[in-house]
Protein backbone atom coordinates (compact mmCIF):
# COMPACT_ATOMS: atom_id res chain seq x y z
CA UNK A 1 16.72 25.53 -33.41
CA UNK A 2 19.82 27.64 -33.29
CA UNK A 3 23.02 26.78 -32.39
CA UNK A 4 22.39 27.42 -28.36
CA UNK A 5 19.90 25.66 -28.19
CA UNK A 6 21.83 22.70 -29.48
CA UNK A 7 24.19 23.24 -27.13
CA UNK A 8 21.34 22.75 -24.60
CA UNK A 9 19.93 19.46 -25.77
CA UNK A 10 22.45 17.40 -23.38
CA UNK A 11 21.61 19.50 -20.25
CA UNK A 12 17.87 19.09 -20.94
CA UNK A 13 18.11 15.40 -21.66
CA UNK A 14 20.44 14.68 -17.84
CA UNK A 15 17.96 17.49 -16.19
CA UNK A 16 14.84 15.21 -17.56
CA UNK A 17 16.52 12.08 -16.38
CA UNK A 18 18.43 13.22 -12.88
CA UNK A 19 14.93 15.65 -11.41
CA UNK A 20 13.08 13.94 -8.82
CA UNK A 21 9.81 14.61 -11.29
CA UNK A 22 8.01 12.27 -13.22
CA UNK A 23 7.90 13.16 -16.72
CA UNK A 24 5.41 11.76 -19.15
CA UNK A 25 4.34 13.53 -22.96
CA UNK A 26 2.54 12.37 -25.59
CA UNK A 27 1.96 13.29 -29.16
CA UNK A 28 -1.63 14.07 -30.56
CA UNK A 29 -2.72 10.15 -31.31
CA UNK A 30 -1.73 9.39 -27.11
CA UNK A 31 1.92 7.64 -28.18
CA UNK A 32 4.68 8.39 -25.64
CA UNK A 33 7.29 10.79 -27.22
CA UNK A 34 9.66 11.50 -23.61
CA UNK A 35 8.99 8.94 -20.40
CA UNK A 36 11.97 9.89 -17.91
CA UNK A 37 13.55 7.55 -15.32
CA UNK A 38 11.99 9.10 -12.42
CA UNK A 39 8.61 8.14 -14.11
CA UNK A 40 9.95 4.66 -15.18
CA UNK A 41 10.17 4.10 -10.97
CA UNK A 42 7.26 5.40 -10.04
CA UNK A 43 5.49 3.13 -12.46
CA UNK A 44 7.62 0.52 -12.75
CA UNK A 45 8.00 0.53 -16.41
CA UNK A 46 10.67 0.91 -18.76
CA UNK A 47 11.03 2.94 -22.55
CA UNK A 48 10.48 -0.29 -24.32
CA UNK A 49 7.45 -0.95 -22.68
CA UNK A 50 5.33 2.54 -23.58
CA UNK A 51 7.37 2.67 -27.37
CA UNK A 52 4.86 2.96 -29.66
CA UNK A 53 2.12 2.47 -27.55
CA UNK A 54 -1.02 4.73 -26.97
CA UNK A 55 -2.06 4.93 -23.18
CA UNK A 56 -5.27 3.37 -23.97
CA UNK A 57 -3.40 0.26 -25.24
CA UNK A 58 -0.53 0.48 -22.60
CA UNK A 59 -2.87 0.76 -19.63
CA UNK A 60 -6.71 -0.51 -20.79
CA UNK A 61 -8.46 2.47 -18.84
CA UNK A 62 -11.28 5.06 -19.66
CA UNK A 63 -10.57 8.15 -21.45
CA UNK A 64 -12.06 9.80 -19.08
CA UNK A 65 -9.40 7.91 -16.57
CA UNK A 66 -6.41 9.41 -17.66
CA UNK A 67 -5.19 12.94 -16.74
CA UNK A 68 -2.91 13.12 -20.23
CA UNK A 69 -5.95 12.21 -22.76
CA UNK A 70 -8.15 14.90 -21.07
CA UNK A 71 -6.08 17.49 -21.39
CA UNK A 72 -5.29 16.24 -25.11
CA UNK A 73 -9.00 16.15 -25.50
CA UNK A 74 -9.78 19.64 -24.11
CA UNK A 75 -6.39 21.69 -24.17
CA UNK A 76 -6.70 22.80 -20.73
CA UNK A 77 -4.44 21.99 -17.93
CA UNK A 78 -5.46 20.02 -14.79
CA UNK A 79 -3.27 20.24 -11.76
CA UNK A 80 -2.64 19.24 -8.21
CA UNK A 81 -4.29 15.58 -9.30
CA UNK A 82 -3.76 13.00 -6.64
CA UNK A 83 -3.55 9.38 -7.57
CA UNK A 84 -3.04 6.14 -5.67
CA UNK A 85 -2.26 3.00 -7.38
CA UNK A 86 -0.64 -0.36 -7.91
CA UNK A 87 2.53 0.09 -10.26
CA UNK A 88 3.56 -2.43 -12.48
CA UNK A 89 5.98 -3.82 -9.88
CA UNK A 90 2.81 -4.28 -6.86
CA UNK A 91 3.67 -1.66 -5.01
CA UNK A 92 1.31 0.69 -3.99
CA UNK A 93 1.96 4.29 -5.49
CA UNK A 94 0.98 8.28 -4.71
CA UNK A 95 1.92 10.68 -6.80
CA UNK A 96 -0.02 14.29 -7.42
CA UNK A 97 0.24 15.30 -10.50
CA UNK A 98 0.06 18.20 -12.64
CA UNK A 99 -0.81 18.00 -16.83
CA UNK A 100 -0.59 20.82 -18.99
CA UNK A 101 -1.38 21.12 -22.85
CA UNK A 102 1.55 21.57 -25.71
CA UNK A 103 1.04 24.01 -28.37
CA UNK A 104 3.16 24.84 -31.08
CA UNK A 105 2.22 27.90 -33.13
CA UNK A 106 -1.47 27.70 -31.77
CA UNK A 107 -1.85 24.03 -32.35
CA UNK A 108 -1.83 21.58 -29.40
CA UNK A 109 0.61 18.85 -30.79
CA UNK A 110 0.48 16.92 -27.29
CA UNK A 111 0.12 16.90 -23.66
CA UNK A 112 2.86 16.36 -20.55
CA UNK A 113 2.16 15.41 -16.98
CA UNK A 114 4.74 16.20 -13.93
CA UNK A 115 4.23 13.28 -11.23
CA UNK A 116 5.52 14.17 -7.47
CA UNK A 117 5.79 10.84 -5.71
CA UNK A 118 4.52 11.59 -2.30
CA UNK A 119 4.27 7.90 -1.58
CA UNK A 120 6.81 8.42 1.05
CA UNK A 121 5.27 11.10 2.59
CA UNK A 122 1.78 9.33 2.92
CA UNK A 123 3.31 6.18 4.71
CA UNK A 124 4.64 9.53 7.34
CA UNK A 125 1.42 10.83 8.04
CA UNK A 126 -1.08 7.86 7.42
CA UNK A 127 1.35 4.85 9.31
CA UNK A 128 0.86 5.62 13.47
CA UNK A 129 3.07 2.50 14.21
CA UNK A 130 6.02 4.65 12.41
CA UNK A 131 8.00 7.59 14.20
CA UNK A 132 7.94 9.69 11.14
CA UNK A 133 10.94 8.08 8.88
CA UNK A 134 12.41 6.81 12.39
CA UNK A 135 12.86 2.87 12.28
CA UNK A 136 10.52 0.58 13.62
CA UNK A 137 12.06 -0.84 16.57
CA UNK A 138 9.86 -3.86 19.12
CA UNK A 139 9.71 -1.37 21.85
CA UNK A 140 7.72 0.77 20.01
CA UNK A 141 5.65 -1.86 18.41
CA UNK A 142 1.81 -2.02 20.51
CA UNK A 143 2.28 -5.15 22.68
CA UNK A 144 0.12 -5.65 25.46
CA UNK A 145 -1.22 -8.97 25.10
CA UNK A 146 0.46 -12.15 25.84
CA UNK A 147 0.30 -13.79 22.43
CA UNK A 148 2.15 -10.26 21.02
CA UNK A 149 4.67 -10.38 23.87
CA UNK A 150 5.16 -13.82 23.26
CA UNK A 151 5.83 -12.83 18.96
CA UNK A 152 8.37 -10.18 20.04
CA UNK A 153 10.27 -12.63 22.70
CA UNK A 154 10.52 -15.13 19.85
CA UNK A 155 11.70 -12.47 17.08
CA UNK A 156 14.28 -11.15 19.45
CA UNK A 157 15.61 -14.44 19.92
CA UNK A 158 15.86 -15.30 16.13
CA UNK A 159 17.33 -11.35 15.66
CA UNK A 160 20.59 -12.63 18.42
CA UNK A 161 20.92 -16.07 16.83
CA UNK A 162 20.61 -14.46 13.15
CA UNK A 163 18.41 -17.14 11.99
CA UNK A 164 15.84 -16.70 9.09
CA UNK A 165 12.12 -16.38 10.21
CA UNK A 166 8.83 -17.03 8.41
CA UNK A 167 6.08 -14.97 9.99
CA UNK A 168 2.70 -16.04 9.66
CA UNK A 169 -0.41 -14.14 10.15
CA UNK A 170 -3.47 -12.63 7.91
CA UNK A 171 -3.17 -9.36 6.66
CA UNK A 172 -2.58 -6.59 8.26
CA UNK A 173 -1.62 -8.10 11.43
CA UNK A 174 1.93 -6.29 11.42
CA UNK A 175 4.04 -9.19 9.84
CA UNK A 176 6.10 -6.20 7.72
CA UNK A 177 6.65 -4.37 11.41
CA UNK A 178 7.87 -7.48 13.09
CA UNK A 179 10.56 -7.93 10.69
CA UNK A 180 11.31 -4.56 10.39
CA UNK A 181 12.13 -5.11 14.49
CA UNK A 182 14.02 -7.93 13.69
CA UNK A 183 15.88 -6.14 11.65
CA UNK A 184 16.26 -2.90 13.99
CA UNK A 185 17.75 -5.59 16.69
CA UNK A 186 20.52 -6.92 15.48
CA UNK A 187 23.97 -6.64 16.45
CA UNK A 188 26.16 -5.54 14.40
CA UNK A 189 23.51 -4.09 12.63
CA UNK A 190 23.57 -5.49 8.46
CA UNK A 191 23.43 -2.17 6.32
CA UNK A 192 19.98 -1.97 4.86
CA UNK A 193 16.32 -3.54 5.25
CA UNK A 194 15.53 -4.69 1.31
CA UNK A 195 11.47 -5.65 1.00
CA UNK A 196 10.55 -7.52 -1.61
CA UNK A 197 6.51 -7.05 -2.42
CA UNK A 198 5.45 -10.27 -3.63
CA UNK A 199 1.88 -9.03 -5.03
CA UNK A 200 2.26 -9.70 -8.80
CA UNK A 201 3.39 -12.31 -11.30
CA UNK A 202 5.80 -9.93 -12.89
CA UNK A 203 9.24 -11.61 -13.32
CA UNK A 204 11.12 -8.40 -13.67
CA UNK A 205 10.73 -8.01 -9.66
CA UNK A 206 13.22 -10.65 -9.12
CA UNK A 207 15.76 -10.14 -11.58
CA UNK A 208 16.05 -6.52 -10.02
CA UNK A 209 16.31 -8.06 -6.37
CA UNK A 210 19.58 -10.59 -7.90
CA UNK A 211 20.97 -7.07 -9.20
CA UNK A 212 20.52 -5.30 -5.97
CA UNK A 213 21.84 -8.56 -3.60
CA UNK A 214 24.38 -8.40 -5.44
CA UNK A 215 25.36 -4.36 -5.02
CA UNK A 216 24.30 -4.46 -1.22
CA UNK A 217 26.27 -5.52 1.13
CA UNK A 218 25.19 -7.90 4.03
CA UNK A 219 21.53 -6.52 4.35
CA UNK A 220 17.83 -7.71 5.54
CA UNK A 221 16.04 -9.34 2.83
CA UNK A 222 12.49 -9.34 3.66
CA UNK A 223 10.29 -11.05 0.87
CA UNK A 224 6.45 -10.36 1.87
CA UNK A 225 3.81 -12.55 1.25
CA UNK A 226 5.70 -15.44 -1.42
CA UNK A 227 2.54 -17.63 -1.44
CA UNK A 228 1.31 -14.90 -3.98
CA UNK A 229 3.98 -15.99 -6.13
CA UNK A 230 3.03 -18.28 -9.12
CA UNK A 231 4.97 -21.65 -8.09
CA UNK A 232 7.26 -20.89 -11.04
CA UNK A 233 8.43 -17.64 -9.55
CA UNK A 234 8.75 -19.07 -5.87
CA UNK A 235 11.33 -21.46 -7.94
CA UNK A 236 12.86 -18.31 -9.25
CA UNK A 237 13.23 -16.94 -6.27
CA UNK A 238 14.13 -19.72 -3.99
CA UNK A 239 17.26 -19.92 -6.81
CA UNK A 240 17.76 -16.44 -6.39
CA UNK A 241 18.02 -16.58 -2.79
CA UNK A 242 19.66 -20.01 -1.82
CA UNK A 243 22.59 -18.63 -4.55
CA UNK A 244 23.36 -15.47 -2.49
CA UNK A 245 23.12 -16.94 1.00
CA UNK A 246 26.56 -17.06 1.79
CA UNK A 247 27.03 -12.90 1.33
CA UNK A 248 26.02 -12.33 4.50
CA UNK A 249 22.65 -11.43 3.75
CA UNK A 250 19.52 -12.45 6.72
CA UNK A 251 16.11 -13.75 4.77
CA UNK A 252 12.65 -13.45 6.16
CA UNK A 253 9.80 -13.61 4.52
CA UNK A 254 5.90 -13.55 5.45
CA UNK A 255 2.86 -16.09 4.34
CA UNK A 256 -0.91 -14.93 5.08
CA UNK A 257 -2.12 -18.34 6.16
CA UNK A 258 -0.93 -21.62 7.44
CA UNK A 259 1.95 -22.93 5.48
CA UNK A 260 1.21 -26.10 5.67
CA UNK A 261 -2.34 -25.91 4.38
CA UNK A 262 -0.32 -23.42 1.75
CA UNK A 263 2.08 -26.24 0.60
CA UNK A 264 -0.96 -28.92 0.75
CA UNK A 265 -3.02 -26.90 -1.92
CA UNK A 266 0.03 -25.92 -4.26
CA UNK A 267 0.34 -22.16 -3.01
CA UNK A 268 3.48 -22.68 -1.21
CA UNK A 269 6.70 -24.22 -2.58
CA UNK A 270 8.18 -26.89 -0.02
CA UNK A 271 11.45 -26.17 -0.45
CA UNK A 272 10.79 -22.22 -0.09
CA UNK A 273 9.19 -22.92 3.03
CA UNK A 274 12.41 -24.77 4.19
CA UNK A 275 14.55 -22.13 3.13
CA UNK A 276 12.94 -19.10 5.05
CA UNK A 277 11.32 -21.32 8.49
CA UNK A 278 14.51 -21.85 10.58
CA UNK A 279 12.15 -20.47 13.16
CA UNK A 280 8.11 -19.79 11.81
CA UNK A 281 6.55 -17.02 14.33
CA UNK A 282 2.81 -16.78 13.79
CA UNK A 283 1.72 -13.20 14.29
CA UNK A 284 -2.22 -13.65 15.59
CA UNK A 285 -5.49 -11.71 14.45
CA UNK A 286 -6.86 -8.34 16.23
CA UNK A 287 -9.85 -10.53 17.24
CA UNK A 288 -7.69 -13.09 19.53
CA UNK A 289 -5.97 -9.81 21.01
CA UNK A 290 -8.47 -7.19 21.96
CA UNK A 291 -6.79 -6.00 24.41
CA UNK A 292 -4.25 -4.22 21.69
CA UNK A 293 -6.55 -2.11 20.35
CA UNK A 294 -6.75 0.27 23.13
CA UNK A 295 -2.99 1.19 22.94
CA UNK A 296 -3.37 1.50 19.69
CA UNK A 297 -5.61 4.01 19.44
CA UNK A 298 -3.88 5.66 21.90
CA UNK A 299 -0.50 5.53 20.34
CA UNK A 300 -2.33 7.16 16.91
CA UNK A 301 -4.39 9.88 18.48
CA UNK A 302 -1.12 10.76 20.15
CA UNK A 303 0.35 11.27 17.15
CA UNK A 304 -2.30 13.29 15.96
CA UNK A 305 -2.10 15.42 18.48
CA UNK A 306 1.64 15.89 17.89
CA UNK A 307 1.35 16.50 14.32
CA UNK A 308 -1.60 18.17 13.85
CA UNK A 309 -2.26 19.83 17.01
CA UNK A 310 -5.55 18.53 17.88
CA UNK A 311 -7.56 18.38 20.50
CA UNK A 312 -8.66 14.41 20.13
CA UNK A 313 -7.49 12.55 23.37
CA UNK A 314 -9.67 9.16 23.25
CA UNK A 315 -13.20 7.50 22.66
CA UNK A 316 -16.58 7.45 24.29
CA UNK A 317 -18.00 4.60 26.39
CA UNK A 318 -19.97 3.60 23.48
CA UNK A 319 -16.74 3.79 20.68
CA UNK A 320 -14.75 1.81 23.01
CA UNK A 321 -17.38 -1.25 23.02
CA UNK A 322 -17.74 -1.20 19.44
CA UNK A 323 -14.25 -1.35 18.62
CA UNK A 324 -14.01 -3.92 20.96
CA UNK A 325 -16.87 -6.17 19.79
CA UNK A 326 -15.96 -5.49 15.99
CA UNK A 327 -13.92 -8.72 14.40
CA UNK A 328 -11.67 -6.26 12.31
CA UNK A 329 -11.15 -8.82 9.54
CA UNK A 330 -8.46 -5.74 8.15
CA UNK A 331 -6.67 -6.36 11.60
CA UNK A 332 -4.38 -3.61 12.72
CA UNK A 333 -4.60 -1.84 9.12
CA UNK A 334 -8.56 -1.44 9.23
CA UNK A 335 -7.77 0.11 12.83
CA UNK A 336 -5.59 2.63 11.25
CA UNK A 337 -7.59 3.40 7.85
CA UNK A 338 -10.70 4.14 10.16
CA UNK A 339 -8.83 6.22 12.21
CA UNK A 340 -7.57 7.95 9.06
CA UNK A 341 -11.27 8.72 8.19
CA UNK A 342 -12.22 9.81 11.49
CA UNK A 343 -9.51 12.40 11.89
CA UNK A 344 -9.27 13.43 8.64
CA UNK A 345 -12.94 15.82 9.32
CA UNK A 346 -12.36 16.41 12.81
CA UNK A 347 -12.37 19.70 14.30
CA UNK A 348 -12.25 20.57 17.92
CA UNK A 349 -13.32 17.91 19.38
CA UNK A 350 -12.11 15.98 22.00
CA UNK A 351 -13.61 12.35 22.12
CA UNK A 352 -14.77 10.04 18.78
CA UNK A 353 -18.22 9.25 19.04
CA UNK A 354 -20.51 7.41 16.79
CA UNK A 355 -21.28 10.03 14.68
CA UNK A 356 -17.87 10.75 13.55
CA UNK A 357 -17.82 7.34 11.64
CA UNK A 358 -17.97 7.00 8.45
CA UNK A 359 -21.08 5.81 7.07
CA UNK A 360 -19.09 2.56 5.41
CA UNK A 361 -18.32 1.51 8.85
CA UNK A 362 -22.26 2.11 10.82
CA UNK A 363 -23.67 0.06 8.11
CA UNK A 364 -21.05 -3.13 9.75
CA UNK A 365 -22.07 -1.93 13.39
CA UNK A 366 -25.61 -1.92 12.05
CA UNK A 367 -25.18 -5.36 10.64
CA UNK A 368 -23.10 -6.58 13.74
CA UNK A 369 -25.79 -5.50 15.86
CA UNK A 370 -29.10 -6.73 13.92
CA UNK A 371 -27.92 -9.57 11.58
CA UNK A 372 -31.16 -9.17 9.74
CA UNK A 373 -29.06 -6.23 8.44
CA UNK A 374 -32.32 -3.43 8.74
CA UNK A 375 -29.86 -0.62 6.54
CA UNK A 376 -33.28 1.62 5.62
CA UNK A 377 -34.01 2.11 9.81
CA UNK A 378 -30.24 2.58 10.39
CA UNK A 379 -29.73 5.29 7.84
CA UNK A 380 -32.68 7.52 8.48
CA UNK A 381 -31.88 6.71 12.32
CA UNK A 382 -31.40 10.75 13.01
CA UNK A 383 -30.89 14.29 11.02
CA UNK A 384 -27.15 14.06 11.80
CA UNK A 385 -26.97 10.91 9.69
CA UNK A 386 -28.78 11.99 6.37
CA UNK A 387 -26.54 12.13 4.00
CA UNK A 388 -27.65 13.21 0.15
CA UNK A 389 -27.91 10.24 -2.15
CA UNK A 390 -24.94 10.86 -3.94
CA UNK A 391 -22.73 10.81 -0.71
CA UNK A 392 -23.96 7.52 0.60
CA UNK A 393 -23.61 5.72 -2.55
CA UNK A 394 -20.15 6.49 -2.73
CA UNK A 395 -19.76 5.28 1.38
CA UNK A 396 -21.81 2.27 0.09
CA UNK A 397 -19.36 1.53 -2.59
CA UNK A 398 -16.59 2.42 -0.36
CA UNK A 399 -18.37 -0.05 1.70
CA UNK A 400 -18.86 -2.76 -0.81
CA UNK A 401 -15.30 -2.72 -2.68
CA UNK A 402 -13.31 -2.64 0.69
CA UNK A 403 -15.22 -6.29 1.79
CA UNK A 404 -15.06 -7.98 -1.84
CA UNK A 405 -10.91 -6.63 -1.13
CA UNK A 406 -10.51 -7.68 2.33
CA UNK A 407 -12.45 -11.24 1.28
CA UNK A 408 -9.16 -11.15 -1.63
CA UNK A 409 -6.74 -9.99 0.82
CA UNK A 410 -6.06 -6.96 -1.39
CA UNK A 411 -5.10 -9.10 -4.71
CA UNK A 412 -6.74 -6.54 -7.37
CA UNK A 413 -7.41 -9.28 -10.05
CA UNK A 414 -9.15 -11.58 -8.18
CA UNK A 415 -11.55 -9.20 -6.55
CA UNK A 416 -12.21 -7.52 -10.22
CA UNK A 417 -13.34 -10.72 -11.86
CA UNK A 418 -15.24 -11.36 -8.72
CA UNK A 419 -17.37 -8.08 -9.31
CA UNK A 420 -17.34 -8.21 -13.16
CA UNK A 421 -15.06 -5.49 -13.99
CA UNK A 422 -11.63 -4.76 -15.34
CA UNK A 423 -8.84 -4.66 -12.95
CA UNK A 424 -8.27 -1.11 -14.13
CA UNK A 425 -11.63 -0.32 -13.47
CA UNK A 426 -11.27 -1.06 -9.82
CA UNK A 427 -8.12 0.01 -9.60
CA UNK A 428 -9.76 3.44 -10.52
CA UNK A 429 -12.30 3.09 -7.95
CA UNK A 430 -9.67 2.23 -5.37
CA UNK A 431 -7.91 5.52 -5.98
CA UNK A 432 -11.58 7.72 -6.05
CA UNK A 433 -11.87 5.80 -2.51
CA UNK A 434 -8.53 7.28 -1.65
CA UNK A 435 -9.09 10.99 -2.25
């Protein structure tokens, strides 16, 4: 190295650090050798935790799996890779990435991968509720039945008296929109809205959450979902919280079933519950407010339109009864995914009809309508729904993991024991669903 390019090590070592790229090498046996900070965030690890460590022991996954062993293996690059997964902290990552060999003097001594976080940019286009990085605000939250009127009185109410609210309701009901609203009403506003994803047993989650109550000022602290807290974290937090109430700080949080029954069978910790249900607002199912769906699907074809200029403007007679005699156990986010797969092949048309859904979803219509569930007369039904074998085994996993997930309300390690396989494994077949 000459004396330059010593010079240069500093401004190479802040560049790694400061770019909004994730930057991840290896040496020839798979041990980490550089692992920037933009990296450690989108993955939610830190240095001492990939130190010495090969990526098959760090993350338990397939050679095959991993973009950085198959370009070690083969010394090609692979690029534009998209990826969707649970980081270490629970929250639910996309990056695209892009993995290139390293050679020196003809021999490939490693591999690096570049990670773009587009995470952001997914919520954008795949979140209909959401005015494109706008915040969510209750007018613009779909309300046309009572029993959501009636949730959005209440929250406004508990937004002018400042109280803390528990919100109740299974997932995918909205619970994280509702107390975004709350948030949005206020007045004076509090600076930021600060959501805590309660979806793993990692500690680490809430000793970053005292650091950052203590550098924000008076903000929203929304903690989603704290019955999936172990009861010794829910202590943890509940310490956490109770300690910094008097900064001027509002607390909400959000439960996916009845607290009480949560508290009765050990999932809930009393006290907790105390803490957060000054007021408790109980956010109902899809299936006790049909009459939603309709603006709903209105509101994201809309959109559509808007940002993709499209010609989609509703249903046919037909769509609109099965939507409306589906249960949606997914609630308002299995509304929105299957929208996401119908307009992701549409072209020119103008109305969804049946054949536009994916095959995941006839096979519940065929089951909702004939419980005897005939799948061999429903698939060979017409030409326009043969698909080759290979494509409707993959919409018959799709079909499969997305109901052992919705009967695990998303928790990854639950549903893998339930099928047998490593939660890495699924997590892998989550992302393939993704793409």
């Amino acid at each position: 190295m000459s004396v330059n390019d010593s010079k240069l090590l500093p401004f190479y070592s802040f560049a790694s650090n400061y770019i909004s790229v994730g930057i991840h090498a290896i040496d020839s046996n798979g041990r980490t050798i550089l692992y920037n900070e933009k990296m450690k965030n989108i993955e939610g690890l830190e240095t001492h935790d990939v130190a010495d460590r090969s990526l098959l022991e760090l993350f338990k996954f397939d050679q095959q799996e991993s973009t950085l062993l198959k370009v070690l293996q083969t010394g090609e690059h692979v690029l534009n890779v998209k990826q969707t997964y649970w980081n270490r902290n629970g929250h639910e990552i996309t990056t695209i990435n892009d993995t290139y060999p390293v050679f020196e003097n003809g021999e490939l001594i490693g591999a690096l991968e570049l990670a773009r976080d587009v995470t952001t940019l997914e919520r954008l286009v795949y979140q209909p509720l959401r005015r494109y990085g706008d915040p969510i605000t209750f007018p613009e939250i779909t309300a046309v039945s009572q029993s959501m009127k009636q949730v959005i009185l209440t929250a406004q109410k508990a937004a002018a008296a400042r109280l803390s609210v528990l919100l109740v309701g299974e997932p995918g009901t909205g619970k994280d929109l509702v107390a975004e609203g709350i948030h949005s009403e206020l007045s004076p506003p509090l600076s930021h809205l600060y959501t805590l994803y309660c979806h793993n047993s990692d500690p680490m989650i809430l000793s970053k959450l005292k650091e950052d109550m203590i550098l924000l000022e008076g903000s929203t602290i929304f903690c989603a979902r704290i019955d999936l807290l172990t009861l010794a974290m829910q202590q943890q937090l509940f310490e956490v919280i109770n300690h910094s109430k008097h900064i001027g700080h509002l607390f909400l949080a959000s439960v996916g079933a009845d607290p009480v029954e949560l508290i009765a069978s050990g999932k809930l910790l009393k006290k907790l519950y105390y803490f957060f249900s000054s007021i408790t607002i109980v956010v109902p199912p899809l299936r006790e407010r049909r009459e939603d769906i309709d603006p709903f699907v209105h509101d994201y074809l809309a959109r559509h339109r808007v940002r993709f200029g499209s010609a989609i403007i509703g249903m046919t007679k037909e769509m609109h009864e099965i939507f409306h005699a589906y249960n949606w156990p997914g609630n308002l986010k299995e509304v929105e995914i299957l929208l996401d797969e119908i307009t992701s092949v549409i072209t020119d048309e103008e109305l969804v009809t049946f054949e536009m859904l994916p095959v995941h979803f006839k096979l519940k219509v065929s089951e909702m309508r004939d419980p005897l569930g005939r799948a061999e007369d429903f698939v060979v039904q017409s030409d326009r729904d043969l698909l080759p074998l290979e494509d409707y085994l993959r919409e018959a996993e799709m079909y499969y993991l997305q109901k052992v997930m919705d009967m695990y309300e998303g928790n990854i390690t639950k549903a893998a024991v339930a099928l047998g396989m490593s939660r890495q494994n699924l997590q892998y077949r989550l992302r393939k669903m993704k793409k």
